[in-house]
PDB file of N, CA and C in Angstrom:
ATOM      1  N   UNK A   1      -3.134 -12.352  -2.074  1.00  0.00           N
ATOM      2  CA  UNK A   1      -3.890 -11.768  -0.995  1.00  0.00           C
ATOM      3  C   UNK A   1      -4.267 -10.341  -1.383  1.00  0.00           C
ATOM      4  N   UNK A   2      -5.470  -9.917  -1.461  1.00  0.00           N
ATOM      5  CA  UNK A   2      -5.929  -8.589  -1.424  1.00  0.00           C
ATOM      6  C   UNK A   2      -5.977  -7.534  -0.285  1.00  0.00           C
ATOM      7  N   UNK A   3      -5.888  -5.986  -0.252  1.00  0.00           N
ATOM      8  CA  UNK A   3      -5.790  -5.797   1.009  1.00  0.00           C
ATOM      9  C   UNK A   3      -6.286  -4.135   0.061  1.00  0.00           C
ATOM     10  N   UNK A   4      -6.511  -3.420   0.878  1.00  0.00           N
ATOM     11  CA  UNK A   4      -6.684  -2.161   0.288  1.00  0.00           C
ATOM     12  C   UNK A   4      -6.083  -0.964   0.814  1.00  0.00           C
ATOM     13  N   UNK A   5      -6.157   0.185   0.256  1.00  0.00           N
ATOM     14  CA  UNK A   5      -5.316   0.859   0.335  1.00  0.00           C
ATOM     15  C   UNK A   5      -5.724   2.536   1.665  1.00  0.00           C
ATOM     16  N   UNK A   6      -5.400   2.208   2.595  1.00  0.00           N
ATOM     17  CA  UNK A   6      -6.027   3.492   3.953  1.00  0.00           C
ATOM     18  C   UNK A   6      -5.608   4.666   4.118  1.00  0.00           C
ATOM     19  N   UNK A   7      -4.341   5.410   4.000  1.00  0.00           N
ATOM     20  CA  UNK A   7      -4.233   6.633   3.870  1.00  0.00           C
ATOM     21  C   UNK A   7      -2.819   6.282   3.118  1.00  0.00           C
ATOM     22  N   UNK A   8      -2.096   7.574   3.080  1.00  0.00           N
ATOM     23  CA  UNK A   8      -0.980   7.864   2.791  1.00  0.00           C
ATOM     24  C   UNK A   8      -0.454   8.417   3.904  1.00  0.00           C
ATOM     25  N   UNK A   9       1.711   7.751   3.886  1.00  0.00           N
ATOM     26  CA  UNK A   9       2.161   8.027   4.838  1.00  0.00           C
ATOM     27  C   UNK A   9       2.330   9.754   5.326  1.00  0.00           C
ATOM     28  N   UNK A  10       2.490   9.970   6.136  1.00  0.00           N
ATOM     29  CA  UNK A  10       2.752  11.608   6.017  1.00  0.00           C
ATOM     30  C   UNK A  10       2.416  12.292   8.273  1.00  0.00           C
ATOM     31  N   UNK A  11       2.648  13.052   7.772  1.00  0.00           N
ATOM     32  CA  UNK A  11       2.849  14.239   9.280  1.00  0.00           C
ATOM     33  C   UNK A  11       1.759  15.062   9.191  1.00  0.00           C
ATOM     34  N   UNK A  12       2.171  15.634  10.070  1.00  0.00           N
ATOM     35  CA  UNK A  12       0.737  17.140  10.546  1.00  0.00           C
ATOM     36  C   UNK A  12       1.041  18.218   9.300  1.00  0.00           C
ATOM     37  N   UNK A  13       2.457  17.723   8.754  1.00  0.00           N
ATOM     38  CA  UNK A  13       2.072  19.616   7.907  1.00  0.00           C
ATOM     39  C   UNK A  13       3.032  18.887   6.147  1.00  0.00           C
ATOM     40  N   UNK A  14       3.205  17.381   6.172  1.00  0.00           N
ATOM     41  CA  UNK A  14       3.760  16.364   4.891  1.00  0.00           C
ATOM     42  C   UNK A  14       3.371  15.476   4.685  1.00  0.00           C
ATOM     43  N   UNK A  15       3.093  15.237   3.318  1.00  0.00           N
ATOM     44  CA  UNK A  15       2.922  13.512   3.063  1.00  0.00           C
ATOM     45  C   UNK A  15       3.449  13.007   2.098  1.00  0.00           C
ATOM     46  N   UNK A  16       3.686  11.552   1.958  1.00  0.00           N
ATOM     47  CA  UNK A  16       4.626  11.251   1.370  1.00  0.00           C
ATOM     48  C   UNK A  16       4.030  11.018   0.137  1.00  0.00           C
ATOM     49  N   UNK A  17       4.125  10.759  -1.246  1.00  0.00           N
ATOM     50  CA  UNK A  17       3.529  10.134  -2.250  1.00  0.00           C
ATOM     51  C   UNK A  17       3.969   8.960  -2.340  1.00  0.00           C
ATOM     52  N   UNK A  18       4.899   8.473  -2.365  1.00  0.00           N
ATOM     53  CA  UNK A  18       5.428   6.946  -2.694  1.00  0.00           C
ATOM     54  C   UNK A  18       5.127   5.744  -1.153  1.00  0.00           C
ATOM     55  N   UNK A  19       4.987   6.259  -0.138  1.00  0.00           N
ATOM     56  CA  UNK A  19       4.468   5.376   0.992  1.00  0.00           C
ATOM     57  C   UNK A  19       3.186   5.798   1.111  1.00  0.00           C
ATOM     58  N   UNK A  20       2.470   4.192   1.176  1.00  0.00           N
ATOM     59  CA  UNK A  20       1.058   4.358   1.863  1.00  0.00           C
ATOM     60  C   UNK A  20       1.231   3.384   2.973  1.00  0.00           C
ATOM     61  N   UNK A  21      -0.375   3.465   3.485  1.00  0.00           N
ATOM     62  CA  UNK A  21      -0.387   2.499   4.644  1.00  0.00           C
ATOM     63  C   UNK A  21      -1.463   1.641   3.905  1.00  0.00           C
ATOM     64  N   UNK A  22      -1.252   0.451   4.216  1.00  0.00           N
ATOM     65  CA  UNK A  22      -2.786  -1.268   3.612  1.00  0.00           C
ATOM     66  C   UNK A  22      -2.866  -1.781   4.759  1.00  0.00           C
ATOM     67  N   UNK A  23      -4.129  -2.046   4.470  1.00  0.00           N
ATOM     68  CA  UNK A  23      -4.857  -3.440   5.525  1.00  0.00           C
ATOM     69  C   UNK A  23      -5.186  -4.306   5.020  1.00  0.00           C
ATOM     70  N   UNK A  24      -5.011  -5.571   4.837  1.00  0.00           N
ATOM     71  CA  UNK A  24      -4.897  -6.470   4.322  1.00  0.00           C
ATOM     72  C   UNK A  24      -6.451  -7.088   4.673  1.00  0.00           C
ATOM     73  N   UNK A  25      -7.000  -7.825   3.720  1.00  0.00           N
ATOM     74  CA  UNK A  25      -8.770  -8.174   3.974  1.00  0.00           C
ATOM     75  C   UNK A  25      -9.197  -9.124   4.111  1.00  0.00           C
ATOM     76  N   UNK A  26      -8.220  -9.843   4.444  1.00  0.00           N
ATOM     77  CA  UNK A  26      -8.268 -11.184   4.866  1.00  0.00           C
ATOM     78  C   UNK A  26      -7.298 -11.429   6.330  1.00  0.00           C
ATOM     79  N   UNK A  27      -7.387 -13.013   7.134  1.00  0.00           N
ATOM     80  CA  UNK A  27      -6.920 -13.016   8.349  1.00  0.00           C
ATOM     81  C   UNK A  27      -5.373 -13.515   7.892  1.00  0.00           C
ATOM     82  N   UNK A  28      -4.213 -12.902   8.285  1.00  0.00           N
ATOM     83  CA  UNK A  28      -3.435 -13.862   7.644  1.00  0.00           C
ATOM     84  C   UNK A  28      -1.979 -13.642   9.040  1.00  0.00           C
ATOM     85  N   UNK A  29      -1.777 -15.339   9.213  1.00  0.00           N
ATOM     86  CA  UNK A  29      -0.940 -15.300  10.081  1.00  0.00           C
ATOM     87  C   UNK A  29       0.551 -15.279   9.676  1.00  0.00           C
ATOM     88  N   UNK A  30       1.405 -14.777  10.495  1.00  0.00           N
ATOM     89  CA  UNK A  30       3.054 -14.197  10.398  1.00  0.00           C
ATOM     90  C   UNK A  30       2.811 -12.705  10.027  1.00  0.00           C
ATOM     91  N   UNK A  31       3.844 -12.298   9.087  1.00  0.00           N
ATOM     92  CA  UNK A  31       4.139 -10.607   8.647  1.00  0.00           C
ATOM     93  C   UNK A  31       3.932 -10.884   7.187  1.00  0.00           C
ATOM     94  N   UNK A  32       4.222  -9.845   6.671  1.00  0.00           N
ATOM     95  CA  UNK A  32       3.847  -9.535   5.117  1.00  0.00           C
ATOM     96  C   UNK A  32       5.104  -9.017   5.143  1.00  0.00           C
ATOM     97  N   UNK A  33       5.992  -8.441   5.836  1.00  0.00           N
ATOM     98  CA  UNK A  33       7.355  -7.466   5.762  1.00  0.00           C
ATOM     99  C   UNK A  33       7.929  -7.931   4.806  1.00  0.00           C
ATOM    100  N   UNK A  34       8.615  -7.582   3.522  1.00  0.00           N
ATOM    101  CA  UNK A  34       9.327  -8.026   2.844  1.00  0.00           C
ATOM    102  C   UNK A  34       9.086  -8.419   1.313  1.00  0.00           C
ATOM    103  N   UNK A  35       7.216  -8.660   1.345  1.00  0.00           N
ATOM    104  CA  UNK A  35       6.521  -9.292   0.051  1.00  0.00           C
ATOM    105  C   UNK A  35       6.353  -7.709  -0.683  1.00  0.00           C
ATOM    106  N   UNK A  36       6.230  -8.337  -2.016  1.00  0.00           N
ATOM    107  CA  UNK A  36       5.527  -7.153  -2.734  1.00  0.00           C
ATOM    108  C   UNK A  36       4.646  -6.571  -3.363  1.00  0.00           C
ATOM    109  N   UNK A  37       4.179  -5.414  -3.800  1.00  0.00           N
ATOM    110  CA  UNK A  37       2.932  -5.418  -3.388  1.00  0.00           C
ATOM    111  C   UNK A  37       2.286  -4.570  -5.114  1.00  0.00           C
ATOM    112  N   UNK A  38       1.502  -4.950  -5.982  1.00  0.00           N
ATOM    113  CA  UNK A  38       1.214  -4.525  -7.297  1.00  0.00           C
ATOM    114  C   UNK A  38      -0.396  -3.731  -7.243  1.00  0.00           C
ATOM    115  N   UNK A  39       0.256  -2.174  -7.409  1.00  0.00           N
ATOM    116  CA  UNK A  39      -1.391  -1.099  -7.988  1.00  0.00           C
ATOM    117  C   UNK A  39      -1.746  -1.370  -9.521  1.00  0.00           C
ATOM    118  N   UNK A  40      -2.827  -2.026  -9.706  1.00  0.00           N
ATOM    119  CA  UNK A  40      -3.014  -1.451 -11.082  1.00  0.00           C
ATOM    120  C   UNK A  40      -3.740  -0.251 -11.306  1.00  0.00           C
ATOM    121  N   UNK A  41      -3.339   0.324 -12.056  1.00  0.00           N
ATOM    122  CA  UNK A  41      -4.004   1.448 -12.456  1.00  0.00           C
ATOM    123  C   UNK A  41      -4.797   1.804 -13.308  1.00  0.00           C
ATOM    124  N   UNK A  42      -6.388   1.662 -13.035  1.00  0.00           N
ATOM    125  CA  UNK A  42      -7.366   0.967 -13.987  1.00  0.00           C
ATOM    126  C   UNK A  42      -7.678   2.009 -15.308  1.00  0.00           C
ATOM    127  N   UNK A  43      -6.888   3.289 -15.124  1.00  0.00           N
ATOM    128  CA  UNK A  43      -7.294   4.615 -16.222  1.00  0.00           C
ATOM    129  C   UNK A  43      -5.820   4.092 -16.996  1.00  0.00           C
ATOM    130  N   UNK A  44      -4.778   3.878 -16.720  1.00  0.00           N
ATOM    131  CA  UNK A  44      -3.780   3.847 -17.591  1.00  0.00           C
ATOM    132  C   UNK A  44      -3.580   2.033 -18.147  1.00  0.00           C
ATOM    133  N   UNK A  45      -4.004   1.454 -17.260  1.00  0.00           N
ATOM    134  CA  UNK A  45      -3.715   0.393 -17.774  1.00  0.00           C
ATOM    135  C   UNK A  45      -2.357  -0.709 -17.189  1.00  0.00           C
ATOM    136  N   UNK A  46      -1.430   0.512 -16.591  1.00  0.00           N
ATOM    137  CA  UNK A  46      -0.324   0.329 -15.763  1.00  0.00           C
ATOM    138  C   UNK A  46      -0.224  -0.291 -14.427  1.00  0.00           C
ATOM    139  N   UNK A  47       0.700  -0.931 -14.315  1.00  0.00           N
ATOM    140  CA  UNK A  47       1.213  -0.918 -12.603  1.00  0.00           C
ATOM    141  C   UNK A  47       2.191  -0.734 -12.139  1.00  0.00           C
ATOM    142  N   UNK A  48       1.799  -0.437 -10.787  1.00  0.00           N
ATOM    143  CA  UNK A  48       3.175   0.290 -10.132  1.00  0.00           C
ATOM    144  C   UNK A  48       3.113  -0.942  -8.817  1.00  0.00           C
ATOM    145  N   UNK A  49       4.990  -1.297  -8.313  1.00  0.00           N
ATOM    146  CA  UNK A  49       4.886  -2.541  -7.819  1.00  0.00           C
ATOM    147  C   UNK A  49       5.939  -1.612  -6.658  1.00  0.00           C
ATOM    148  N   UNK A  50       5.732  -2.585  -5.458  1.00  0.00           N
ATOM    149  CA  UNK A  50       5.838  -2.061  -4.285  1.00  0.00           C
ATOM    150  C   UNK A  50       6.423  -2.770  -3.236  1.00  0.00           C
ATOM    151  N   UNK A  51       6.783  -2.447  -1.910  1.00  0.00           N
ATOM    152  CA  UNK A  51       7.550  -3.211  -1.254  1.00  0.00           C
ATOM    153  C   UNK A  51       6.999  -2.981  -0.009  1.00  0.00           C
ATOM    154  N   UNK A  52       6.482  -3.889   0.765  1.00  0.00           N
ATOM    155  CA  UNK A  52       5.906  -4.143   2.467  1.00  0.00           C
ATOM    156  C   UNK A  52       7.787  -3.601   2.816  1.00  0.00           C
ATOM    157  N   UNK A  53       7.229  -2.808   3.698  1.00  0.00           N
ATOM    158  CA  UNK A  53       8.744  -2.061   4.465  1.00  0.00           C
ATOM    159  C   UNK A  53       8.599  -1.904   6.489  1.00  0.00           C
ATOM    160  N   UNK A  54       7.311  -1.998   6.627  1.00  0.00           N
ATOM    161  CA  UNK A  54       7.391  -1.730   8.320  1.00  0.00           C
ATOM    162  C   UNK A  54       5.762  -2.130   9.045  1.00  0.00           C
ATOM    163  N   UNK A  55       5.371  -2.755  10.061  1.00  0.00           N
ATOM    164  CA  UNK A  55       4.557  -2.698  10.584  1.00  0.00           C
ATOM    165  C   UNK A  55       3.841  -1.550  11.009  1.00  0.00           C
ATOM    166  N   UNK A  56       2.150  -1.305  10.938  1.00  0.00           N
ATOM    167  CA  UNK A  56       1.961  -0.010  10.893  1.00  0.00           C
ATOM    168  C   UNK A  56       0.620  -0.017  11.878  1.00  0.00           C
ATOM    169  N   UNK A  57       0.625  -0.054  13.494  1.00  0.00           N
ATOM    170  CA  UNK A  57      -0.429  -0.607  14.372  1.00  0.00           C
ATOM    171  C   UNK A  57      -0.580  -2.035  14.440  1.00  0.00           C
ATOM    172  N   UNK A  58      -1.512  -2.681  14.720  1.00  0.00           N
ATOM    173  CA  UNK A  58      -1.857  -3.671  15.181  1.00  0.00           C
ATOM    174  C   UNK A  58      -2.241  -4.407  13.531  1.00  0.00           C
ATOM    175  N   UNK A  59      -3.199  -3.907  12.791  1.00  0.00           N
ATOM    176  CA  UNK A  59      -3.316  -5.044  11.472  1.00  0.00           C
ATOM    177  C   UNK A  59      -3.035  -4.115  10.071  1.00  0.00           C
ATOM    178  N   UNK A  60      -2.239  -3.072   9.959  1.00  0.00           N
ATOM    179  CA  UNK A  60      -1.859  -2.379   8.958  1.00  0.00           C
ATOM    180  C   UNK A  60      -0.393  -2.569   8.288  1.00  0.00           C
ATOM    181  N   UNK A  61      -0.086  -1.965   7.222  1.00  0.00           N
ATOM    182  CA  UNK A  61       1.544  -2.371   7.083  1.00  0.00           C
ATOM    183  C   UNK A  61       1.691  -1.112   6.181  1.00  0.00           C
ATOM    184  N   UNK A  62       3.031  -0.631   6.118  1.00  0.00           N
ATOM    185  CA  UNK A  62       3.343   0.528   5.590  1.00  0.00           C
ATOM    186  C   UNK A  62       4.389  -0.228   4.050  1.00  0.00           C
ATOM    187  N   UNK A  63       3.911   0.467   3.005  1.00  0.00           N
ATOM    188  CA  UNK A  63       4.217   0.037   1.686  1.00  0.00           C
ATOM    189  C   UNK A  63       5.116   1.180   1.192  1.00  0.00           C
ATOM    190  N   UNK A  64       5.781   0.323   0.685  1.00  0.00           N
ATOM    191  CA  UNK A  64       6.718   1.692  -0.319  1.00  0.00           C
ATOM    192  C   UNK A  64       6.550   1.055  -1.661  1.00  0.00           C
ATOM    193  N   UNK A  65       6.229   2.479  -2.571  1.00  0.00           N
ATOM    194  CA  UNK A  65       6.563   1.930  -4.017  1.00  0.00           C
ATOM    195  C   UNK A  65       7.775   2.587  -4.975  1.00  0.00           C
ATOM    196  N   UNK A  66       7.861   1.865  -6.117  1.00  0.00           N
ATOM    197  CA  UNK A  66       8.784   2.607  -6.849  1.00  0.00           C
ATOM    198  C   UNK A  66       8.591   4.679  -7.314  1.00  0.00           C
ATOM    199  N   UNK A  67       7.020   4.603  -7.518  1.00  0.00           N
ATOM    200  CA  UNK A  67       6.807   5.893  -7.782  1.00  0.00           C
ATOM    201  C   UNK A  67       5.817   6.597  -7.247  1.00  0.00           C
ATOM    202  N   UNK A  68       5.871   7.297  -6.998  1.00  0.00           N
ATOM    203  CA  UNK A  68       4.697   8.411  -6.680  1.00  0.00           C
ATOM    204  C   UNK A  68       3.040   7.457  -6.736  1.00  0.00           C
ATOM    205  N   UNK A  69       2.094   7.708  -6.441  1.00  0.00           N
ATOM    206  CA  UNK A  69       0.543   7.547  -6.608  1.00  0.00           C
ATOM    207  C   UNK A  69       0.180   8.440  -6.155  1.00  0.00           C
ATOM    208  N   UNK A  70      -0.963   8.355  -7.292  1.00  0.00           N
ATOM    209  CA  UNK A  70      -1.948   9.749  -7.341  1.00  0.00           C
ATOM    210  C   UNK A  70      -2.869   8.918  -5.900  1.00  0.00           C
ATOM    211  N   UNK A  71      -3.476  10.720  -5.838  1.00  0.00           N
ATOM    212  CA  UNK A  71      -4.330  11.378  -4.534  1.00  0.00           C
ATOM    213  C   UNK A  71      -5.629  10.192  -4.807  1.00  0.00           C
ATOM    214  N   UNK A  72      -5.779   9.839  -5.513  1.00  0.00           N
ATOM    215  CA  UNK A  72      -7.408   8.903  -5.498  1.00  0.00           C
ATOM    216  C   UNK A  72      -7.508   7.700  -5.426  1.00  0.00           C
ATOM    217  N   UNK A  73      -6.241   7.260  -5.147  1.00  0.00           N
ATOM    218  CA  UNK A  73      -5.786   5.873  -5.348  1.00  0.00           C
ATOM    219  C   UNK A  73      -6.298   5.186  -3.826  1.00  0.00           C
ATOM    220  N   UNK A  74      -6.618   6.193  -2.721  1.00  0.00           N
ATOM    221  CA  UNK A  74      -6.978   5.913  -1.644  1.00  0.00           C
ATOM    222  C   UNK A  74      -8.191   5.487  -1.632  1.00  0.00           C
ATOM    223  N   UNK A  75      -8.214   3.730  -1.043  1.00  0.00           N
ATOM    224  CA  UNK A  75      -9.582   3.437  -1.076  1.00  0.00           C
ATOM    225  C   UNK A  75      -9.852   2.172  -2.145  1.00  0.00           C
ATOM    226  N   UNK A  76      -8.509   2.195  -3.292  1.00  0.00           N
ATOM    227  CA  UNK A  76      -8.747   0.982  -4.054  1.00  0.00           C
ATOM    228  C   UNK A  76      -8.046  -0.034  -3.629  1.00  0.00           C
ATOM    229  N   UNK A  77      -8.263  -0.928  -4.352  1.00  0.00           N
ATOM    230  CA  UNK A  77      -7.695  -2.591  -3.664  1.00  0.00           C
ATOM    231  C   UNK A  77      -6.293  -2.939  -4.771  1.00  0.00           C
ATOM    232  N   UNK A  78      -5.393  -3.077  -4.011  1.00  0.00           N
ATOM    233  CA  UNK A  78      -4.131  -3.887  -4.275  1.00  0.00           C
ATOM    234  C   UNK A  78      -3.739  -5.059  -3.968  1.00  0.00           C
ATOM    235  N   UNK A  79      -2.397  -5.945  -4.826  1.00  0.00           N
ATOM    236  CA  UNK A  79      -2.531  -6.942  -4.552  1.00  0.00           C
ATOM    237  C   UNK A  79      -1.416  -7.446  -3.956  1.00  0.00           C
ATOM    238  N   UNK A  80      -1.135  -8.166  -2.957  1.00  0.00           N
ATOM    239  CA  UNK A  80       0.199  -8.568  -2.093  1.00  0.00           C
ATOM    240  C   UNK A  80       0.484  -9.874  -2.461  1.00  0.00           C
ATOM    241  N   UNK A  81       1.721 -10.416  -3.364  1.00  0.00           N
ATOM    242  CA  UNK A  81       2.678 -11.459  -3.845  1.00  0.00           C
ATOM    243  C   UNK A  81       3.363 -12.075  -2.495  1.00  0.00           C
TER     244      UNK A  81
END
């Protein structure tokens, strides 16, 4: 399932690097809580793999990954296992 990537987690005056928030781009019934979730990173070649951790509104989900992601990563498409 593809879903892409909407802000990063964070407050009025912090944000986190390793949590973002996804919306998933397709209709998909139950939760995602628990699946995991792979950035590739199309300049390095790398990926960084991730973990659905909390419901985030009505069709969003809050992701944690192992490391940090860069600031531009907002906006590309990831993939949910």
């Amino acid at each position: 399932m593809k879903a892409v990537i909407v802000n990063f987690r964070g407050g009025f005056r912090t944000r986190r690097g390793d949590e973002v928030i996804i919306r998933p781009l397709e209709k998909f019934e139950g939760s995602l809580i628990g699946r995991k979730v792979v950035w590739l990173n199309p300049r390095a070649g790398s990926r960084v793999v991730g973990k659905v951790v909390a419901a985030h509104g009505e069709a969003c989900y809050r992701v944690r990954f192992r490391s940090g992601l860069p600031g531009w990563v907002i906006g590309s498409r990831v993939e949910v296992l």
